[in-house]
PDB file of N, CA and C in Angstrom:
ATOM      1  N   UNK A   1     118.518  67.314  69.968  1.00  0.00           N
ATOM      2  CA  UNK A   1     117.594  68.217  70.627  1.00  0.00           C
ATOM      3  C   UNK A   1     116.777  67.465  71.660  1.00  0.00           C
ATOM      4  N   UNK A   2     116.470  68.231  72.750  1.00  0.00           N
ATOM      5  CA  UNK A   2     115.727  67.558  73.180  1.00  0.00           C
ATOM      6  C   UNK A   2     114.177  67.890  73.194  1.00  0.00           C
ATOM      7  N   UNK A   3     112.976  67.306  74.185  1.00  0.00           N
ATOM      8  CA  UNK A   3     111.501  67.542  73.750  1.00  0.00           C
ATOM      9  C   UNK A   3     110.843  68.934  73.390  1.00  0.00           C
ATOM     10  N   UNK A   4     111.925  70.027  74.246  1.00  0.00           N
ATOM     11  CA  UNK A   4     111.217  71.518  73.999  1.00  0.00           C
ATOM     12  C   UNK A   4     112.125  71.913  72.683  1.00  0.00           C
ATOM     13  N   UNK A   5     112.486  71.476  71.655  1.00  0.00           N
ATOM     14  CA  UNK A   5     113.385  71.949  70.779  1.00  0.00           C
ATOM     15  C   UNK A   5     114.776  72.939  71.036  1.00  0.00           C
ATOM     16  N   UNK A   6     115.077  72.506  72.507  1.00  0.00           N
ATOM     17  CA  UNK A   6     116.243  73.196  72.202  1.00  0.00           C
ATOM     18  C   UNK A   6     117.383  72.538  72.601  1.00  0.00           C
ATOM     19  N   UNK A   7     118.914  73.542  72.277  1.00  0.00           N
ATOM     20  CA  UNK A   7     120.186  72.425  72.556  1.00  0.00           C
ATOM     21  C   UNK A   7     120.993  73.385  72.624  1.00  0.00           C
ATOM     22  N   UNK A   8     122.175  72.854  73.883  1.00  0.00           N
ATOM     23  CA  UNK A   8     123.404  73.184  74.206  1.00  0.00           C
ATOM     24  C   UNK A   8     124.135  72.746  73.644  1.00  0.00           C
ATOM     25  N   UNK A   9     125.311  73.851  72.988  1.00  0.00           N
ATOM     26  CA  UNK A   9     126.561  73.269  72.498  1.00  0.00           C
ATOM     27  C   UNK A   9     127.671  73.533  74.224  1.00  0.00           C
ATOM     28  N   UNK A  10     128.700  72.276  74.047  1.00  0.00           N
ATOM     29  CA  UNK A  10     128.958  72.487  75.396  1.00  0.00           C
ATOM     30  C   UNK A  10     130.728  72.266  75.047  1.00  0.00           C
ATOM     31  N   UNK A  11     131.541  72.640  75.491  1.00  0.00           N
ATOM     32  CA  UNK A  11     132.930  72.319  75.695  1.00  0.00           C
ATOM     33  C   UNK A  11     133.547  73.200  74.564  1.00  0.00           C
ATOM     34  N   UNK A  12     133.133  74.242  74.105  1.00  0.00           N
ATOM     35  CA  UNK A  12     133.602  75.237  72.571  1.00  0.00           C
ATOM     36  C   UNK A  12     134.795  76.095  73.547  1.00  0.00           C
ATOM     37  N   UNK A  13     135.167  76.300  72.968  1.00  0.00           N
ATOM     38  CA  UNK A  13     136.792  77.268  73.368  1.00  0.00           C
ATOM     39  C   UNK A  13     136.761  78.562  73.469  1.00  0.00           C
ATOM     40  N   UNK A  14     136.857  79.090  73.768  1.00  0.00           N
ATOM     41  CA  UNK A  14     136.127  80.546  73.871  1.00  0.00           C
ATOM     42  C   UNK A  14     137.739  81.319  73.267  1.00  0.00           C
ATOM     43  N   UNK A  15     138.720  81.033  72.906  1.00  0.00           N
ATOM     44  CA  UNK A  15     139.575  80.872  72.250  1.00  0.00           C
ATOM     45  C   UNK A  15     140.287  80.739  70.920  1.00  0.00           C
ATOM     46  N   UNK A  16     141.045  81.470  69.973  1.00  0.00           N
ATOM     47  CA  UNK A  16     141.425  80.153  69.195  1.00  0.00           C
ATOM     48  C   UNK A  16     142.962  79.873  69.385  1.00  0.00           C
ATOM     49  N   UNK A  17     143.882  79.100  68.530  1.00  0.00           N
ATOM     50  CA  UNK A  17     144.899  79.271  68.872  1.00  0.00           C
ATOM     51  C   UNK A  17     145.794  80.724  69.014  1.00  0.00           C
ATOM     52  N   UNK A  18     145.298  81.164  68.177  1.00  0.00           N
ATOM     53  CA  UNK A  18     146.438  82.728  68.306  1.00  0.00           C
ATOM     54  C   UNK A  18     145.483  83.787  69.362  1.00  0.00           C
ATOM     55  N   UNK A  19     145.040  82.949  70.193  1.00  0.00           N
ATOM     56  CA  UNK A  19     144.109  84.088  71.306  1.00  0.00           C
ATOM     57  C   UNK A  19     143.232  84.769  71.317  1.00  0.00           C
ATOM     58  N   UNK A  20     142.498  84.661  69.653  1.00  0.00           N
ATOM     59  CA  UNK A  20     141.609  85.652  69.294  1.00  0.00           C
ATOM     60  C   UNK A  20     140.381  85.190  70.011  1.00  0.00           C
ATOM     61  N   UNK A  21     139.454  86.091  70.300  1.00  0.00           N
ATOM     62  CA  UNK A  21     138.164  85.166  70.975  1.00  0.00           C
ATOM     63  C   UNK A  21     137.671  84.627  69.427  1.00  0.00           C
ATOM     64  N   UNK A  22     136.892  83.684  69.790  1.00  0.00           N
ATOM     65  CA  UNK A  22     135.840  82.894  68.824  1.00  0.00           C
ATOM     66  C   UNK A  22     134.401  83.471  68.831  1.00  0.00           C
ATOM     67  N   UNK A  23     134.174  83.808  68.390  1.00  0.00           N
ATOM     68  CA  UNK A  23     132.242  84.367  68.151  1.00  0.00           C
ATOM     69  C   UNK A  23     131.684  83.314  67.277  1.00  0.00           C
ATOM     70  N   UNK A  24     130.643  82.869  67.996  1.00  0.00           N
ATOM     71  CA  UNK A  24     129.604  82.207  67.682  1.00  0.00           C
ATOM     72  C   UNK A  24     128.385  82.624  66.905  1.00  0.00           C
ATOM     73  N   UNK A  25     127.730  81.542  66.000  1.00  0.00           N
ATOM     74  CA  UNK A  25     126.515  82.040  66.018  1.00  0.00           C
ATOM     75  C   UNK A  25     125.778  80.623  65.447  1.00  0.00           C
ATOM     76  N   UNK A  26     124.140  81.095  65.659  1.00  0.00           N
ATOM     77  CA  UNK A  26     123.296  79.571  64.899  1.00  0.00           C
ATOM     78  C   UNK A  26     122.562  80.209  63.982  1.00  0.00           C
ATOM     79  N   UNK A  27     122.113  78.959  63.290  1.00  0.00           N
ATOM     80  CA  UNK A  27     121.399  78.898  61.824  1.00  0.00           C
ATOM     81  C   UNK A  27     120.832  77.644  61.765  1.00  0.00           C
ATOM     82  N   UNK A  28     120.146  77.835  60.765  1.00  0.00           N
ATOM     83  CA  UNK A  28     119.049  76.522  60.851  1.00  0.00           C
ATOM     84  C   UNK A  28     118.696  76.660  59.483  1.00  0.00           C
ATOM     85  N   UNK A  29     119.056  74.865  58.816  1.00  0.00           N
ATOM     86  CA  UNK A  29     119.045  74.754  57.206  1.00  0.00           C
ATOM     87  C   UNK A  29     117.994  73.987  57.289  1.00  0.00           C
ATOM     88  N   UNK A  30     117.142  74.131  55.677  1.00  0.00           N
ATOM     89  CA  UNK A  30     116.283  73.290  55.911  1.00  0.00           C
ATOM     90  C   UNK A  30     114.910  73.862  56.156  1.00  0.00           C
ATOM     91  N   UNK A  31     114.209  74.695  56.394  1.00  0.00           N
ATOM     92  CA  UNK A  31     113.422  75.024  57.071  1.00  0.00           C
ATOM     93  C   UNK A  31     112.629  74.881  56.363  1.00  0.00           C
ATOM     94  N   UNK A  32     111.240  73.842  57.151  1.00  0.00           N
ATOM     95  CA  UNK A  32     110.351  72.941  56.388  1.00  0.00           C
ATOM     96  C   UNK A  32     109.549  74.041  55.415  1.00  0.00           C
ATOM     97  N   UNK A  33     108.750  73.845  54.058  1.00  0.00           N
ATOM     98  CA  UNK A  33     107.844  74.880  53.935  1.00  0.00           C
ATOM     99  C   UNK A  33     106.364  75.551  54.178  1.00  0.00           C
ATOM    100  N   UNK A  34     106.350  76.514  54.357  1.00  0.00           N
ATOM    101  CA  UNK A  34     105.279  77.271  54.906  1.00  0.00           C
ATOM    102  C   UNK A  34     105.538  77.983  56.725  1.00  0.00           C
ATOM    103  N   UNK A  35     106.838  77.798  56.588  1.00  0.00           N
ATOM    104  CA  UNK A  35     107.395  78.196  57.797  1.00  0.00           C
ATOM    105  C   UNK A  35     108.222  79.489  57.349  1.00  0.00           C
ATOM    106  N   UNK A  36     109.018  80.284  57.648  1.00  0.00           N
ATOM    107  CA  UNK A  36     109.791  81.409  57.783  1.00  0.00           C
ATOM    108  C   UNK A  36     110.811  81.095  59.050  1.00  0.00           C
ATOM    109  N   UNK A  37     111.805  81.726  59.384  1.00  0.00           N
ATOM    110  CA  UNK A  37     112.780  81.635  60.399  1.00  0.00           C
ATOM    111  C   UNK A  37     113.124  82.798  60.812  1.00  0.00           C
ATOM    112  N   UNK A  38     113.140  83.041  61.861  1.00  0.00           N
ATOM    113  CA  UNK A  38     113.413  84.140  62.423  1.00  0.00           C
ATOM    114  C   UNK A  38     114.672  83.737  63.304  1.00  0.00           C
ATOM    115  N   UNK A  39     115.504  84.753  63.105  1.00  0.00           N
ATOM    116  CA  UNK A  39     117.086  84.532  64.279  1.00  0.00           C
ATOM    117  C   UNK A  39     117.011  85.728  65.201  1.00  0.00           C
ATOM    118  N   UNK A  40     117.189  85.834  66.591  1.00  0.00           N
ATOM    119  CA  UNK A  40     117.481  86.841  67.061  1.00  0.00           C
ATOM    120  C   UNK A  40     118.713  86.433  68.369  1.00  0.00           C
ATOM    121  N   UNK A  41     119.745  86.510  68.075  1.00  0.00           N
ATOM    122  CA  UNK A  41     120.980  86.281  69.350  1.00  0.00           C
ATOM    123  C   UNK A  41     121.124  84.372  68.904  1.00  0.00           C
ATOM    124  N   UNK A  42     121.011  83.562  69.648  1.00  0.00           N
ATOM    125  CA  UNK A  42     120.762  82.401  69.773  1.00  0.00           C
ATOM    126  C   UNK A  42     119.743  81.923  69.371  1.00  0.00           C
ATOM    127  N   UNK A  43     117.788  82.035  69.680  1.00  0.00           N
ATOM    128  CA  UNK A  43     117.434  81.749  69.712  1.00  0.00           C
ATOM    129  C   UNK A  43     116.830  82.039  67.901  1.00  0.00           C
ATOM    130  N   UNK A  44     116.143  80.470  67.584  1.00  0.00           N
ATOM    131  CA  UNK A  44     115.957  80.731  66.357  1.00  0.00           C
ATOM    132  C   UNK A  44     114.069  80.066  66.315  1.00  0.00           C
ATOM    133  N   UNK A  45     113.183  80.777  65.510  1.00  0.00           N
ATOM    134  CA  UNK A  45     112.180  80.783  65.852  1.00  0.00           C
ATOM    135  C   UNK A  45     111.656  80.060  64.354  1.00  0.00           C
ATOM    136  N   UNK A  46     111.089  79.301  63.782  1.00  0.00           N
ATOM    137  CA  UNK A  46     110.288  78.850  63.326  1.00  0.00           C
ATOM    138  C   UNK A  46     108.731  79.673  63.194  1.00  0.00           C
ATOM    139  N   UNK A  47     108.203  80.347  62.229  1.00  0.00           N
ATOM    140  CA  UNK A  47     107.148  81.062  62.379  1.00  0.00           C
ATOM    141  C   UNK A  47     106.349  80.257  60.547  1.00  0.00           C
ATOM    142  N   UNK A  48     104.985  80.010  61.430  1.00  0.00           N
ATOM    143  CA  UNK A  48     104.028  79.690  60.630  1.00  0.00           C
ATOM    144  C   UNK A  48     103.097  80.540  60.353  1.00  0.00           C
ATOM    145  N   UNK A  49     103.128  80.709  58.843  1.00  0.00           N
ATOM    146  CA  UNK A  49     101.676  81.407  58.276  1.00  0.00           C
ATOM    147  C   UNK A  49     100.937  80.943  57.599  1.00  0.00           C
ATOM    148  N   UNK A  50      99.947  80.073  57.806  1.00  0.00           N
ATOM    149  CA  UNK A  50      99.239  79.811  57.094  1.00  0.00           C
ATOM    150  C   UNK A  50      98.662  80.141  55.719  1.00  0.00           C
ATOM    151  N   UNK A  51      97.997  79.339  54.691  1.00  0.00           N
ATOM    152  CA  UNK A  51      97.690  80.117  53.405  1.00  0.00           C
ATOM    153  C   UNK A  51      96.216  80.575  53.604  1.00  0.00           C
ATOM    154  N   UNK A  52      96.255  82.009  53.344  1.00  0.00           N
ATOM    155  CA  UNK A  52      94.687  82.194  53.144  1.00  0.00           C
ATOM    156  C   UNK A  52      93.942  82.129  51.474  1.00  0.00           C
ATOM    157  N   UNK A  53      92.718  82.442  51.904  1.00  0.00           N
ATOM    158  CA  UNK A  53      92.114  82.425  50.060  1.00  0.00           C
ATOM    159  C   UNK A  53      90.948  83.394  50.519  1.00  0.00           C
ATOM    160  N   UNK A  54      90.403  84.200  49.735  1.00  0.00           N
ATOM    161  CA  UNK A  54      88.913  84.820  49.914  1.00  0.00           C
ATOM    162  C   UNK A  54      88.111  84.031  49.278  1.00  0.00           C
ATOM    163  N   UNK A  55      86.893  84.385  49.795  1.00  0.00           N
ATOM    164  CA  UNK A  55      85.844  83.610  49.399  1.00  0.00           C
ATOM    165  C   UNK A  55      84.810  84.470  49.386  1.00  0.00           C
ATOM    166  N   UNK A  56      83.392  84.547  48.393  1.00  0.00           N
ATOM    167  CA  UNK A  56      82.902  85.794  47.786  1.00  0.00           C
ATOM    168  C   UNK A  56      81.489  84.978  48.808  1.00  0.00           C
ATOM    169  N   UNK A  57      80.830  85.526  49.125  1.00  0.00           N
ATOM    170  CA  UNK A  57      79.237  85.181  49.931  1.00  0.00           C
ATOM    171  C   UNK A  57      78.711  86.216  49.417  1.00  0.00           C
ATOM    172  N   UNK A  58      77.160  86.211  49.473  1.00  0.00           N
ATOM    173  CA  UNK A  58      76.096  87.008  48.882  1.00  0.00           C
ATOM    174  C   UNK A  58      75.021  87.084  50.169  1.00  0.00           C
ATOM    175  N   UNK A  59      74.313  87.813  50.383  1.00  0.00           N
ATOM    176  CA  UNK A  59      73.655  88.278  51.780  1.00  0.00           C
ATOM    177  C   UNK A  59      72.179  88.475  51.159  1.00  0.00           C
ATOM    178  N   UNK A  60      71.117  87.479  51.603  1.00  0.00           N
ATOM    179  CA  UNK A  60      70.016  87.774  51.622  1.00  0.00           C
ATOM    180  C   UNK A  60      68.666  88.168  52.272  1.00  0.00           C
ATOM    181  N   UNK A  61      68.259  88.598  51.886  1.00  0.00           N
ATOM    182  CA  UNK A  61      67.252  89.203  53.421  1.00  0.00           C
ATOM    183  C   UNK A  61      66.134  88.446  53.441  1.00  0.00           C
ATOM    184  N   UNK A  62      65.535  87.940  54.084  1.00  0.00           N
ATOM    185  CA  UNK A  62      64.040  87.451  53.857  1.00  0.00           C
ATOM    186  C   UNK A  62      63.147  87.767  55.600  1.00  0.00           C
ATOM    187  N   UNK A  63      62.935  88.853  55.114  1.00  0.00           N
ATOM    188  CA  UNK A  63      62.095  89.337  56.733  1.00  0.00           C
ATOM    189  C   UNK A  63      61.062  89.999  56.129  1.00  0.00           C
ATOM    190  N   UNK A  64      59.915  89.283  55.130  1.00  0.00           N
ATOM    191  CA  UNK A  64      58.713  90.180  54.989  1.00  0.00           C
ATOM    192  C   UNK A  64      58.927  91.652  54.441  1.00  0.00           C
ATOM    193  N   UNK A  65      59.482  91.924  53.988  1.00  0.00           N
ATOM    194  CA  UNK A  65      59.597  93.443  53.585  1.00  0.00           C
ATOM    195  C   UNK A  65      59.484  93.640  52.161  1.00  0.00           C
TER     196      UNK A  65
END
């Protein structure tokens, strides 16, 4: 790959021997965790979601009243 994460496959046959075309496709193993993968045509997307947590706060007033 190169610096923007992406890559050409180059010299594939568009062919096979008995003439049929070849159809392609990509995938991506591995995918680190806390990531998801998204495929659409070629391009394959890496999507991060972070973990959330709630957290409880209490609201106090102090204005003389």
């Amino acid at each position: 790959m190169d610096g923007d994460g992406s890559f050409t496959f180059t010299g594939l046959p568009n062919f096979d021997a008995k003439g049929i075309e070849i159809a392609y496709s990509v995938d991506e193993v591995g995918v680190p965790e806390g990531y998801e993968k998204s495929i659409e045509g070629t391009t394959i997307t890496n999507i991060h979601t972070p973990a959330v947590r709630m957290v409880s706060v209490t609201k106090a007033w102090d204005d003389l009243d």
